[in-house]
PDB file of N, CA and C in Angstrom:
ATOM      1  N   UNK A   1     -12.508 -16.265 -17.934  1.00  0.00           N
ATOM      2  CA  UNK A   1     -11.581 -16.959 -17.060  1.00  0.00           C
ATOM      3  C   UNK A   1     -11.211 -16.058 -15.889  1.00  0.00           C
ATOM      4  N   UNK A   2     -11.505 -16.765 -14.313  1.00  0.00           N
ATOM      5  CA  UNK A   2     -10.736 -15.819 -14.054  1.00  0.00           C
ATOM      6  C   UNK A   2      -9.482 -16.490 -13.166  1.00  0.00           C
ATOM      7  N   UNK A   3      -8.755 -15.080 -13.203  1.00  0.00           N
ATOM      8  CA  UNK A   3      -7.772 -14.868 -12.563  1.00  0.00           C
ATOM      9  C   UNK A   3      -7.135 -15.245 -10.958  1.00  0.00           C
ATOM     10  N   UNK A   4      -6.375 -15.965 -10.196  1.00  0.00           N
ATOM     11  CA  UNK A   4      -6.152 -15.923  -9.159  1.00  0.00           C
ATOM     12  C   UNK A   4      -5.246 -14.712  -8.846  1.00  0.00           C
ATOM     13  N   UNK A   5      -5.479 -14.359  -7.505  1.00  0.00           N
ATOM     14  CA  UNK A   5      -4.719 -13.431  -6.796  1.00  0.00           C
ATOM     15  C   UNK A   5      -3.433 -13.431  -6.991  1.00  0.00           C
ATOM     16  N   UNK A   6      -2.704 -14.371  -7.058  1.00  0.00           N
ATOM     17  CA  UNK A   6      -1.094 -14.274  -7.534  1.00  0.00           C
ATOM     18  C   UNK A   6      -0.683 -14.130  -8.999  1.00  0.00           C
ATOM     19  N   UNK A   7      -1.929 -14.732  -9.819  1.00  0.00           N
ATOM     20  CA  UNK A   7      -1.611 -13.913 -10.971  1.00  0.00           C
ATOM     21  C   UNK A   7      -1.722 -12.703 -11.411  1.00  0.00           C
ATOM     22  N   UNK A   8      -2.773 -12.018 -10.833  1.00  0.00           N
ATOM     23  CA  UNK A   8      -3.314 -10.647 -10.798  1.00  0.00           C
ATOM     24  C   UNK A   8      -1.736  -9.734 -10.056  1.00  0.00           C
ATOM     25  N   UNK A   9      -1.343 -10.448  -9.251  1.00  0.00           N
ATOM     26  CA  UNK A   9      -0.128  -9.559  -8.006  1.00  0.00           C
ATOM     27  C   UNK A   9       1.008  -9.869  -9.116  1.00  0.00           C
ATOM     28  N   UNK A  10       1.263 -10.987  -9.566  1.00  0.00           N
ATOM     29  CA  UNK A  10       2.472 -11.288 -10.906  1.00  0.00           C
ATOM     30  C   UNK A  10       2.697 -10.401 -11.703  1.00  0.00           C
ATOM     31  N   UNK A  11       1.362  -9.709 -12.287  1.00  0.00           N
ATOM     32  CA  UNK A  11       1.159  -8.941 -13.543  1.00  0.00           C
ATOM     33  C   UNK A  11       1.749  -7.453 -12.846  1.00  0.00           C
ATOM     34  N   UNK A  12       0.779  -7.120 -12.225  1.00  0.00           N
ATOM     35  CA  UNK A  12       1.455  -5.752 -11.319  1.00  0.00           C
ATOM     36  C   UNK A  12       3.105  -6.003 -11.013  1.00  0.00           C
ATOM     37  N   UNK A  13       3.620  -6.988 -10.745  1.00  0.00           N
ATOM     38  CA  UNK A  13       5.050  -6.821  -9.799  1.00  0.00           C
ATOM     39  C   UNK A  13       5.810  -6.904 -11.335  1.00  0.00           C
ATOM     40  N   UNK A  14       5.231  -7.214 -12.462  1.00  0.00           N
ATOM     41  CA  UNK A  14       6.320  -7.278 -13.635  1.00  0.00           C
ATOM     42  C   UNK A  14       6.255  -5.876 -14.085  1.00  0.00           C
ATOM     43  N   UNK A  15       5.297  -5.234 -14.336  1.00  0.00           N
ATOM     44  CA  UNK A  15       5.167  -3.594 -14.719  1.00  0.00           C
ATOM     45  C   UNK A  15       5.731  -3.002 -13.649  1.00  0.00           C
ATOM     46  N   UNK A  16       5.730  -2.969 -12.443  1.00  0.00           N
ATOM     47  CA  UNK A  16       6.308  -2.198 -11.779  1.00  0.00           C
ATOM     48  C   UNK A  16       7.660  -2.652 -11.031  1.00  0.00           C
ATOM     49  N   UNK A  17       8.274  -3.918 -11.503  1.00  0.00           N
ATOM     50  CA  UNK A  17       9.301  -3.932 -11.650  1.00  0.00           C
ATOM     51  C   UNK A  17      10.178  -3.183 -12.178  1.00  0.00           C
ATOM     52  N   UNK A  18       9.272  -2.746 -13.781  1.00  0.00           N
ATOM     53  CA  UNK A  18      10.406  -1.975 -15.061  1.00  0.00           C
ATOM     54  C   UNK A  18      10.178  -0.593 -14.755  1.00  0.00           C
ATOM     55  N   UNK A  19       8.957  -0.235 -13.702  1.00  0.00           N
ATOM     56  CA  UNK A  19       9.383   1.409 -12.932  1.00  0.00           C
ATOM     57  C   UNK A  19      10.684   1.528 -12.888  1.00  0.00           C
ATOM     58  N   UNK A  20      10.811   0.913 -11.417  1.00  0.00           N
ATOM     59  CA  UNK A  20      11.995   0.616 -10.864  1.00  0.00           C
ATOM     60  C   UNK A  20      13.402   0.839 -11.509  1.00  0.00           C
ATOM     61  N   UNK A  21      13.041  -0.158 -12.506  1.00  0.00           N
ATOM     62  CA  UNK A  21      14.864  -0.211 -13.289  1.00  0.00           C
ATOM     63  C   UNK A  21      14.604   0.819 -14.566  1.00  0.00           C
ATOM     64  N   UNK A  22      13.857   1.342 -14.426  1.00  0.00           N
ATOM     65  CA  UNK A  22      13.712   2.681 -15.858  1.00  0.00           C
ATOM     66  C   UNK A  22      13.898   3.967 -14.718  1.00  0.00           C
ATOM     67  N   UNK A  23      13.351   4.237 -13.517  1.00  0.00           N
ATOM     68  CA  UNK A  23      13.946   5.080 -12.642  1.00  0.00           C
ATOM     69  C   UNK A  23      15.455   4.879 -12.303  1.00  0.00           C
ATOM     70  N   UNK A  24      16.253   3.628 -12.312  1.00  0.00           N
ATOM     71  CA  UNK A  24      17.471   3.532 -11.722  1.00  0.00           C
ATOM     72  C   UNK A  24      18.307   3.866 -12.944  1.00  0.00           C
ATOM     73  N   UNK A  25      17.562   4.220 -14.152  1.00  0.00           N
ATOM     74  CA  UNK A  25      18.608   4.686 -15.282  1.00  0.00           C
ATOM     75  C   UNK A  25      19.114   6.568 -15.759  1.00  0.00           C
ATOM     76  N   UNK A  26      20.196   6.366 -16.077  1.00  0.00           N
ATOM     77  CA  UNK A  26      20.531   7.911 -15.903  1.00  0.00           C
ATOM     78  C   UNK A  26      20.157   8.672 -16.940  1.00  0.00           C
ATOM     79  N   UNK A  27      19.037   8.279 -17.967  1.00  0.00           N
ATOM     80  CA  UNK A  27      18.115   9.225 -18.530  1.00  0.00           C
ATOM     81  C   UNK A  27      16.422   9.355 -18.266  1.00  0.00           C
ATOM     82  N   UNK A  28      16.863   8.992 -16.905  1.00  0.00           N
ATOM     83  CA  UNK A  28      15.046   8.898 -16.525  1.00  0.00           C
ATOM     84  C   UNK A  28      14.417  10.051 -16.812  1.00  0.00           C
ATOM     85  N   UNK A  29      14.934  10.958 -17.183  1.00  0.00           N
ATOM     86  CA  UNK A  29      14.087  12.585 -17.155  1.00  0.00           C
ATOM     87  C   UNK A  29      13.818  13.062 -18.701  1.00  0.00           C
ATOM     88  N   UNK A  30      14.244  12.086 -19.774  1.00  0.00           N
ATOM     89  CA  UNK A  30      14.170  11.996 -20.859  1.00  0.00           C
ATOM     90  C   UNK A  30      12.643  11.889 -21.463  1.00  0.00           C
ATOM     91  N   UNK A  31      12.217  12.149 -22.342  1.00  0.00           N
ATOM     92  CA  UNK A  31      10.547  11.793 -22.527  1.00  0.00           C
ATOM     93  C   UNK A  31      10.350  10.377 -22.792  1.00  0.00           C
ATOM     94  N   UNK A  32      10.771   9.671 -23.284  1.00  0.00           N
ATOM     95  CA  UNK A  32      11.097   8.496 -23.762  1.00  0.00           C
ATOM     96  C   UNK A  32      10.665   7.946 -22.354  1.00  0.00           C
ATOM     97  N   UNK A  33      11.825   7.724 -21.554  1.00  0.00           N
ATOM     98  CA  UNK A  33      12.079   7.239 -20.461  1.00  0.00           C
ATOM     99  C   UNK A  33      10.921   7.546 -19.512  1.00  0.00           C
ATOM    100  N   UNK A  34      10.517   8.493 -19.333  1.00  0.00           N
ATOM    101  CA  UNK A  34       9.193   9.202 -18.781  1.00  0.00           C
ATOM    102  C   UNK A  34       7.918   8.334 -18.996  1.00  0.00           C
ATOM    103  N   UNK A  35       7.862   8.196 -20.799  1.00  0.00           N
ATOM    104  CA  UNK A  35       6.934   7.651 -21.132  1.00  0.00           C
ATOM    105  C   UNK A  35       5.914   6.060 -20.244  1.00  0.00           C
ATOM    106  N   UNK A  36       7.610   5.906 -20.548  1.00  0.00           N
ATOM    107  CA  UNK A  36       7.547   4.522 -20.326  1.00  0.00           C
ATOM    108  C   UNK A  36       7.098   3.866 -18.724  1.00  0.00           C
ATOM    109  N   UNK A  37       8.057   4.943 -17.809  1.00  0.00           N
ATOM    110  CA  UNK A  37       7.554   4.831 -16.720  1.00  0.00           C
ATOM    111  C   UNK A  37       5.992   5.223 -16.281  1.00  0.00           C
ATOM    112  N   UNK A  38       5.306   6.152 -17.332  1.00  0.00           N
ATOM    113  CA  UNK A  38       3.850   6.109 -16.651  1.00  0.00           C
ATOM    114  C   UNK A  38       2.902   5.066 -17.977  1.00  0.00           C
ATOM    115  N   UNK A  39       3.886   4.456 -18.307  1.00  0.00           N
ATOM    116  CA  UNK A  39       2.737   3.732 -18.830  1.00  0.00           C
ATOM    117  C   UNK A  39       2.547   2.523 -18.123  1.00  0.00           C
ATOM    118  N   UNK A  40       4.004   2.025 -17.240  1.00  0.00           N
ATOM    119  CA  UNK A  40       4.032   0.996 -16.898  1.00  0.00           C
ATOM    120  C   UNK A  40       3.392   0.967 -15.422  1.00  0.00           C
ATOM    121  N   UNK A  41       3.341   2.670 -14.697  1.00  0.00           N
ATOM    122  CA  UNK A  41       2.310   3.038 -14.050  1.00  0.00           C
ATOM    123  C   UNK A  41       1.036   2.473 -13.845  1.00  0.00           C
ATOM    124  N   UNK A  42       0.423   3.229 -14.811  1.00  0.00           N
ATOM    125  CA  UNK A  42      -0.769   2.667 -15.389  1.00  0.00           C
ATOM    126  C   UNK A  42      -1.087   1.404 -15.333  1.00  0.00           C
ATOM    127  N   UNK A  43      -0.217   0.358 -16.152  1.00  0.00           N
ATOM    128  CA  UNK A  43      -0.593  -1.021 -16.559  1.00  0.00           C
ATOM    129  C   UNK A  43      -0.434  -1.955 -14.689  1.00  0.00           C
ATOM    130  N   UNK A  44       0.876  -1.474 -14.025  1.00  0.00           N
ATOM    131  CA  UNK A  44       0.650  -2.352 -12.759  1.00  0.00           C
ATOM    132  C   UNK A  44      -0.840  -1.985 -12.057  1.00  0.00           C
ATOM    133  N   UNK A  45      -1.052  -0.503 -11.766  1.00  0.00           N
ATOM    134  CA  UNK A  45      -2.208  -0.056 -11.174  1.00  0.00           C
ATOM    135  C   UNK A  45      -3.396  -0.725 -12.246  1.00  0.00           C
ATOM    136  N   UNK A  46      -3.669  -0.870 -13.067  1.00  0.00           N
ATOM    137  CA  UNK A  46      -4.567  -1.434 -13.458  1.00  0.00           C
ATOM    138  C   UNK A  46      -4.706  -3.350 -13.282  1.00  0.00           C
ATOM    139  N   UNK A  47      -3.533  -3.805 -13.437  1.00  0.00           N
ATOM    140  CA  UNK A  47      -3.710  -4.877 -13.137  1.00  0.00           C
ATOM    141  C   UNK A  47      -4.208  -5.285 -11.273  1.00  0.00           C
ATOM    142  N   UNK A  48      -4.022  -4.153 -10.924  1.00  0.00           N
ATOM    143  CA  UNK A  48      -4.153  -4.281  -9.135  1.00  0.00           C
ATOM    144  C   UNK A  48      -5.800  -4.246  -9.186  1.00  0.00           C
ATOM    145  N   UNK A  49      -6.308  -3.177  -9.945  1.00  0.00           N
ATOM    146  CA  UNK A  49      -7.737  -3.135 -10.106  1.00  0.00           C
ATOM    147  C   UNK A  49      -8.805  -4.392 -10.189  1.00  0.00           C
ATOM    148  N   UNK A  50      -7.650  -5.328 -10.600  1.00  0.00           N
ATOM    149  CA  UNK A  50      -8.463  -6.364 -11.120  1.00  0.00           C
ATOM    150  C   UNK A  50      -8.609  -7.590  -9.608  1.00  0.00           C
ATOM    151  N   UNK A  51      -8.103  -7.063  -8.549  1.00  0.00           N
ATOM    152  CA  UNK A  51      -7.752  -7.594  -7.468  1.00  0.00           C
ATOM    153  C   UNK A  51      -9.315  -7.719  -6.830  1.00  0.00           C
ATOM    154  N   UNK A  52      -9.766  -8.510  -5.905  1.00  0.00           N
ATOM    155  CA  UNK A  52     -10.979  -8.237  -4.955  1.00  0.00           C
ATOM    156  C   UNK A  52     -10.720  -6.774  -4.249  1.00  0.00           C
ATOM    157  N   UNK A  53     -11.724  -6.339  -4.166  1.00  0.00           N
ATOM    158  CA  UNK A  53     -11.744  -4.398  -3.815  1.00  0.00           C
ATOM    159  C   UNK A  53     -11.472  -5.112  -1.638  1.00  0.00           C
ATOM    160  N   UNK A  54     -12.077  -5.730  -1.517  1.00  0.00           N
ATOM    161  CA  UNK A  54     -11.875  -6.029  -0.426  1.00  0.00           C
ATOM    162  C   UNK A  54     -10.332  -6.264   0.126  1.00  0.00           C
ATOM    163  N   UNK A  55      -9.710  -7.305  -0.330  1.00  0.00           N
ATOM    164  CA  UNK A  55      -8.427  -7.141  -0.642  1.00  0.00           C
ATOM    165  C   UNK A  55      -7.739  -6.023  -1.171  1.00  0.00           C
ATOM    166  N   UNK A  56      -7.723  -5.967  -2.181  1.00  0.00           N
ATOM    167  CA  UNK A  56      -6.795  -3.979  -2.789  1.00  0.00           C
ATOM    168  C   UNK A  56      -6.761  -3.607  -0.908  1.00  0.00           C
ATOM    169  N   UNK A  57      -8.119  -3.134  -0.616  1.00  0.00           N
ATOM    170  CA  UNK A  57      -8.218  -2.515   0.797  1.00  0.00           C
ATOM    171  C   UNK A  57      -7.121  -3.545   1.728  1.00  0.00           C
ATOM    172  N   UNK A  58      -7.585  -4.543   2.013  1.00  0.00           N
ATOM    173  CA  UNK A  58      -6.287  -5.199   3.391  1.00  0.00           C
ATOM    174  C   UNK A  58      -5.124  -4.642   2.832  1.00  0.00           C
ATOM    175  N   UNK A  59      -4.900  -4.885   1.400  1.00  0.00           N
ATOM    176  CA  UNK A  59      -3.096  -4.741   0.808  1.00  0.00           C
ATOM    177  C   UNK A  59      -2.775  -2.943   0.834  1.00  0.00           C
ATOM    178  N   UNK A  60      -3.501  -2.163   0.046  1.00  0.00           N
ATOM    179  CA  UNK A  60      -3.263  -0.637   0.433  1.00  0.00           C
ATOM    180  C   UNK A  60      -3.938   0.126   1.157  1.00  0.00           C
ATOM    181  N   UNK A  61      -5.255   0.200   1.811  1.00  0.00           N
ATOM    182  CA  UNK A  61      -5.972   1.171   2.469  1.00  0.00           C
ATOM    183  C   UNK A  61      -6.319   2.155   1.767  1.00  0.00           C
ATOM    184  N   UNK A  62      -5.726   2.998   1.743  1.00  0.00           N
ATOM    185  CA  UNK A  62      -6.008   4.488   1.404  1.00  0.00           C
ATOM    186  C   UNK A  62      -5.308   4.854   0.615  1.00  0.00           C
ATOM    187  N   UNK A  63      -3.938   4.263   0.631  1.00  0.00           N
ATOM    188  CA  UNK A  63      -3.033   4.495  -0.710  1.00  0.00           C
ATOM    189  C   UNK A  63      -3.602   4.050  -1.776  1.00  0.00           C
ATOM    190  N   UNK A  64      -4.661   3.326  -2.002  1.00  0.00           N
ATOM    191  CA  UNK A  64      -5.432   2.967  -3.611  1.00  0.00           C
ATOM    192  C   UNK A  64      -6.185   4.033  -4.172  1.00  0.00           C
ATOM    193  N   UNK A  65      -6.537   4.832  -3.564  1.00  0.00           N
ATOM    194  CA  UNK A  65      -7.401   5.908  -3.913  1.00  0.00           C
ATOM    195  C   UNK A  65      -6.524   6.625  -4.624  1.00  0.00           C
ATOM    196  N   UNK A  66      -5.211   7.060  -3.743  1.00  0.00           N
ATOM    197  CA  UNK A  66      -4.194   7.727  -4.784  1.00  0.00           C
ATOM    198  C   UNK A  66      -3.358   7.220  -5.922  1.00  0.00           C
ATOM    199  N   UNK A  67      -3.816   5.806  -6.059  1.00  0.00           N
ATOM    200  CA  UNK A  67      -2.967   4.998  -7.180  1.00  0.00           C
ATOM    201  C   UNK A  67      -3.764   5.133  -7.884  1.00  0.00           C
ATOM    202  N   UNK A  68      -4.907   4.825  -7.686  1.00  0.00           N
ATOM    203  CA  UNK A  68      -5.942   5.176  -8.449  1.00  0.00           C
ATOM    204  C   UNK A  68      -5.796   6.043  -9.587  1.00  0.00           C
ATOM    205  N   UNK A  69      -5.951   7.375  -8.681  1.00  0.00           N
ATOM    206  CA  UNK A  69      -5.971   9.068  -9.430  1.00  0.00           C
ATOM    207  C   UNK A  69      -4.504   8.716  -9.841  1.00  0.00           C
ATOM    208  N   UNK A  70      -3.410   8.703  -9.466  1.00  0.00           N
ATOM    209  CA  UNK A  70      -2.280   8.929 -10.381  1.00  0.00           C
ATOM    210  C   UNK A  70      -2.410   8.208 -11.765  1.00  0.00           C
ATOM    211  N   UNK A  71      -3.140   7.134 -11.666  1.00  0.00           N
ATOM    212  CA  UNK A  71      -3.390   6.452 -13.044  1.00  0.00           C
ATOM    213  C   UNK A  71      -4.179   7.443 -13.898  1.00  0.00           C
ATOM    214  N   UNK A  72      -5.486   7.410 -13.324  1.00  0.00           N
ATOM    215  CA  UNK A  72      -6.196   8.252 -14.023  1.00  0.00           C
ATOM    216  C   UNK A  72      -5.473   9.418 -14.679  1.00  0.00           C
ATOM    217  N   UNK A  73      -5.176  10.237 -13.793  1.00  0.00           N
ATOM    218  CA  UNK A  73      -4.228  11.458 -14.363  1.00  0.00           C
ATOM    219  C   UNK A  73      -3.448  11.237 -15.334  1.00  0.00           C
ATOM    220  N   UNK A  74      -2.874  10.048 -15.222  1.00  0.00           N
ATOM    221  CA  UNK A  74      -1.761  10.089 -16.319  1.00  0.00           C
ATOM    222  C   UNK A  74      -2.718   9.468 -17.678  1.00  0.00           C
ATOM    223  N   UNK A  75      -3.582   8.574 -17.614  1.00  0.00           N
ATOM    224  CA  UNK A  75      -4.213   8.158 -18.399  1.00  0.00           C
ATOM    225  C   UNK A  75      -5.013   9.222 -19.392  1.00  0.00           C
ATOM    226  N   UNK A  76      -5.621  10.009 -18.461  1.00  0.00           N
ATOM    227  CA  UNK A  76      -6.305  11.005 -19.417  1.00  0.00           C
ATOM    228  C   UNK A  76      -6.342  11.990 -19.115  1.00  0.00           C
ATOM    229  N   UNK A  77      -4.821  12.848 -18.940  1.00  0.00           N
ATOM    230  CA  UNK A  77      -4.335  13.782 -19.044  1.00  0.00           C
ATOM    231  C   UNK A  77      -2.654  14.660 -18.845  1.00  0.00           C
ATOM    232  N   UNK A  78      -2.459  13.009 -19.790  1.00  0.00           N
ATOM    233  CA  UNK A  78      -0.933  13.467 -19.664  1.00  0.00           C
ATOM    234  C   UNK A  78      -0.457  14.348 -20.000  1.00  0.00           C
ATOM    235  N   UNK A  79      -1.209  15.152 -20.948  1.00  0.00           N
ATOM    236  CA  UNK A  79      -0.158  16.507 -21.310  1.00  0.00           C
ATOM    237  C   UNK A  79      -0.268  17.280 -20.244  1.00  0.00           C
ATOM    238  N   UNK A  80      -0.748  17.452 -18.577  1.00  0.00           N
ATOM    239  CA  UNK A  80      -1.082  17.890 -17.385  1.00  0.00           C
ATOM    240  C   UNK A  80      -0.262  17.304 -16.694  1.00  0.00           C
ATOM    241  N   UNK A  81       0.296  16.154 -16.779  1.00  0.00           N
ATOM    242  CA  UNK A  81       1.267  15.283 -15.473  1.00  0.00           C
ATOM    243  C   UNK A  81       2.724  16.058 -15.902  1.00  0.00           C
ATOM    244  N   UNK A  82       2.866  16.694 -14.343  1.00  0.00           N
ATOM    245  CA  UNK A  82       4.328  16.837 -14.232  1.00  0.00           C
ATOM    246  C   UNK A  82       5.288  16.243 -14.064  1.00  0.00           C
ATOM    247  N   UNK A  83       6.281  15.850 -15.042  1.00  0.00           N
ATOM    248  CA  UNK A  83       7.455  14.845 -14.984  1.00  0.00           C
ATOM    249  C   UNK A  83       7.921  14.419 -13.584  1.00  0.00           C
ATOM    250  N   UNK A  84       7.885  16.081 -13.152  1.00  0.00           N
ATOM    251  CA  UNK A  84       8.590  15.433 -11.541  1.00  0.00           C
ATOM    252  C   UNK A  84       7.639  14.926 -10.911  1.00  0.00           C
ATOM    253  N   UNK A  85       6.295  14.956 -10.708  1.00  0.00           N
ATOM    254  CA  UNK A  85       5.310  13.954 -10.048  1.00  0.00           C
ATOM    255  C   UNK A  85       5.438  12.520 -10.877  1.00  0.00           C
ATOM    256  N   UNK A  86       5.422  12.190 -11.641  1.00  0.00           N
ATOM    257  CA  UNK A  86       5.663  11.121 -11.800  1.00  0.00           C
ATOM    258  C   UNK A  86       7.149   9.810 -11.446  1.00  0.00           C
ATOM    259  N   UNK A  87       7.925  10.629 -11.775  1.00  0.00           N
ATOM    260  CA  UNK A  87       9.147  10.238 -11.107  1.00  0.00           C
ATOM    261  C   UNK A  87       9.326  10.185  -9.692  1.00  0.00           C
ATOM    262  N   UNK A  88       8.758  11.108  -8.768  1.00  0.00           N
ATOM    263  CA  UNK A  88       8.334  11.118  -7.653  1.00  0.00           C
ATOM    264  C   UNK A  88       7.916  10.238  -6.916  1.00  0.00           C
ATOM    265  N   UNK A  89       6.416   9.590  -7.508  1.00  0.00           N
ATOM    266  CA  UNK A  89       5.527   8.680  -8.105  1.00  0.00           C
ATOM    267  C   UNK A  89       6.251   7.424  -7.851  1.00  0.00           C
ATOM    268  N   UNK A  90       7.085   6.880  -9.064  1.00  0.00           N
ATOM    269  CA  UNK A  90       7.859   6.233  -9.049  1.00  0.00           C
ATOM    270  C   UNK A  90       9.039   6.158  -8.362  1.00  0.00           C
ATOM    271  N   UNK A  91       9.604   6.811  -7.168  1.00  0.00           N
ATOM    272  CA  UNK A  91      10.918   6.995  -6.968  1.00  0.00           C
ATOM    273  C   UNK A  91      10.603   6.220  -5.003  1.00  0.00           C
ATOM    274  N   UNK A  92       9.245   7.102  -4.666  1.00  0.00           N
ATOM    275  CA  UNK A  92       8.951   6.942  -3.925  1.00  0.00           C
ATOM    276  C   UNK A  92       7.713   6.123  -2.794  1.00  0.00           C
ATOM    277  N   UNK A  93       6.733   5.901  -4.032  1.00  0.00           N
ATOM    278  CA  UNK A  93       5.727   5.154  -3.792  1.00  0.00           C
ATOM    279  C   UNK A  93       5.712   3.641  -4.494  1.00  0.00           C
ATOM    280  N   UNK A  94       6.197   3.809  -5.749  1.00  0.00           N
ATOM    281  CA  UNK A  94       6.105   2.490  -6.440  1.00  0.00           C
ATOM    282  C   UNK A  94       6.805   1.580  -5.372  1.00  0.00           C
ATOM    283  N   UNK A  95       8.166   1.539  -4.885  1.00  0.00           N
ATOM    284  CA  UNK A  95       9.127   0.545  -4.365  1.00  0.00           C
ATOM    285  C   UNK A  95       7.601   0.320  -2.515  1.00  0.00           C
ATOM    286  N   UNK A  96       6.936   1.028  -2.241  1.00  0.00           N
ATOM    287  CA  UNK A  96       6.372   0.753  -0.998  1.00  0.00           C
ATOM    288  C   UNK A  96       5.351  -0.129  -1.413  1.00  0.00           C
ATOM    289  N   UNK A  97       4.467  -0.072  -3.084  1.00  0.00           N
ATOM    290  CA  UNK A  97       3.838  -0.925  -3.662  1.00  0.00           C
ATOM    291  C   UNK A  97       4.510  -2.348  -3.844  1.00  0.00           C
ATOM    292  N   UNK A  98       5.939  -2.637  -4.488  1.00  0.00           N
ATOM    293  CA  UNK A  98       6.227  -3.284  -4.599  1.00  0.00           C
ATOM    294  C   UNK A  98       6.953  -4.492  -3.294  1.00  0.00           C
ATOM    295  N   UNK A  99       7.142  -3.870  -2.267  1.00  0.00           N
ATOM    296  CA  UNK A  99       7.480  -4.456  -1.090  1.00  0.00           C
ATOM    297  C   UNK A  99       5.978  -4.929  -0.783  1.00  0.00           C
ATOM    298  N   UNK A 100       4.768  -4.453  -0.803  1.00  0.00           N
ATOM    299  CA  UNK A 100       3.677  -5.229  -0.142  1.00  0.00           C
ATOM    300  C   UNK A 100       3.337  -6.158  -1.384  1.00  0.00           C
ATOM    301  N   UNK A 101       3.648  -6.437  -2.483  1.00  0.00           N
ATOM    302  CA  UNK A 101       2.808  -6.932  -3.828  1.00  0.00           C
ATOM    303  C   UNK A 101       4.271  -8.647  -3.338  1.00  0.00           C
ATOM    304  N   UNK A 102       5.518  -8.396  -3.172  1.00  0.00           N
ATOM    305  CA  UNK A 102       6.368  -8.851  -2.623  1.00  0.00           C
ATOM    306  C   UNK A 102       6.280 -10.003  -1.452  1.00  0.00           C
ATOM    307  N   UNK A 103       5.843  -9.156  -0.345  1.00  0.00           N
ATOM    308  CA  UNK A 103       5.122  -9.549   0.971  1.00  0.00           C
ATOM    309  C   UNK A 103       4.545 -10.794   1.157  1.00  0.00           C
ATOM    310  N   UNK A 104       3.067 -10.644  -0.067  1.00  0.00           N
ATOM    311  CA  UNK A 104       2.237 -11.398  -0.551  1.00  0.00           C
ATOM    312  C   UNK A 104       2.484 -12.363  -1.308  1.00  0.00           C
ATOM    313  N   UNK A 105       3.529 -12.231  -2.007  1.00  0.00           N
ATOM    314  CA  UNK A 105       3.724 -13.801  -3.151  1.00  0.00           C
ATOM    315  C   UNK A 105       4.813 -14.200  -2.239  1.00  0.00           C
ATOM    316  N   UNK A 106       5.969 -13.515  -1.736  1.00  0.00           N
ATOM    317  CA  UNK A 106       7.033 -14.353  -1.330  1.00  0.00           C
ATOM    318  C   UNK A 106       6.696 -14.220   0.669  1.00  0.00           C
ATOM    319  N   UNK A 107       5.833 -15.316   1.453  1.00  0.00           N
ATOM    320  CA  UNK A 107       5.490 -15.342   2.454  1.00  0.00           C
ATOM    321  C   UNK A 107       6.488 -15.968   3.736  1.00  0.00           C
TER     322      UNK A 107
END
């Protein structure tokens, strides 16, 4: 089956919704809390993957390459990801993902 573009952008904007409100909580630096934020990392950036590569490109450019690798990294080699890059990650790039994923469903 596949997928339309707004469902593919749905899936991403619900995982990286709970970035968002797991960064806006006052034990984000907790492992727990950590966890959670790069898993949910992971799962929006992967659901973006599933996007036309042509598209990904109109929607990020060059920022996919680095969503990319931050996935990767965290995927298979988290005991290497530094907390503060990830929070970082999330503090500062996720919300610029989520304003264009945004953009696109609400026109």
């Amino acid at each position: 089956m596949t997928r339309t573009e707004q469902e593919i952008l749905e899936e991403a904007l619900d995982s990286l919704e709970l970035v968002a409100s797991y960064v806006a909580r006052e034990d984000r630096t907790k492992q727990l809390v950590l966890d959670a934020i790069s898993m949910r990392i992971i799962a929006g950036v992967e659901a973006l993957n599933k996007l036309d590569p042509q598209r990904r490109e109109e929607l990020f450019g060059d920022g996919w390459t680095h969503m990319r690798a931050m996935r990767n990294r965290i995927a298979h080699g988290y005991e290497f990801v530094d907390p503060e890059v990830v929070l970082e990650t999330a503090t500062r790039d996720v919300p610029r993902v989520l304003e264009t994923i945004n953009a696109v469903l609400k026109p």
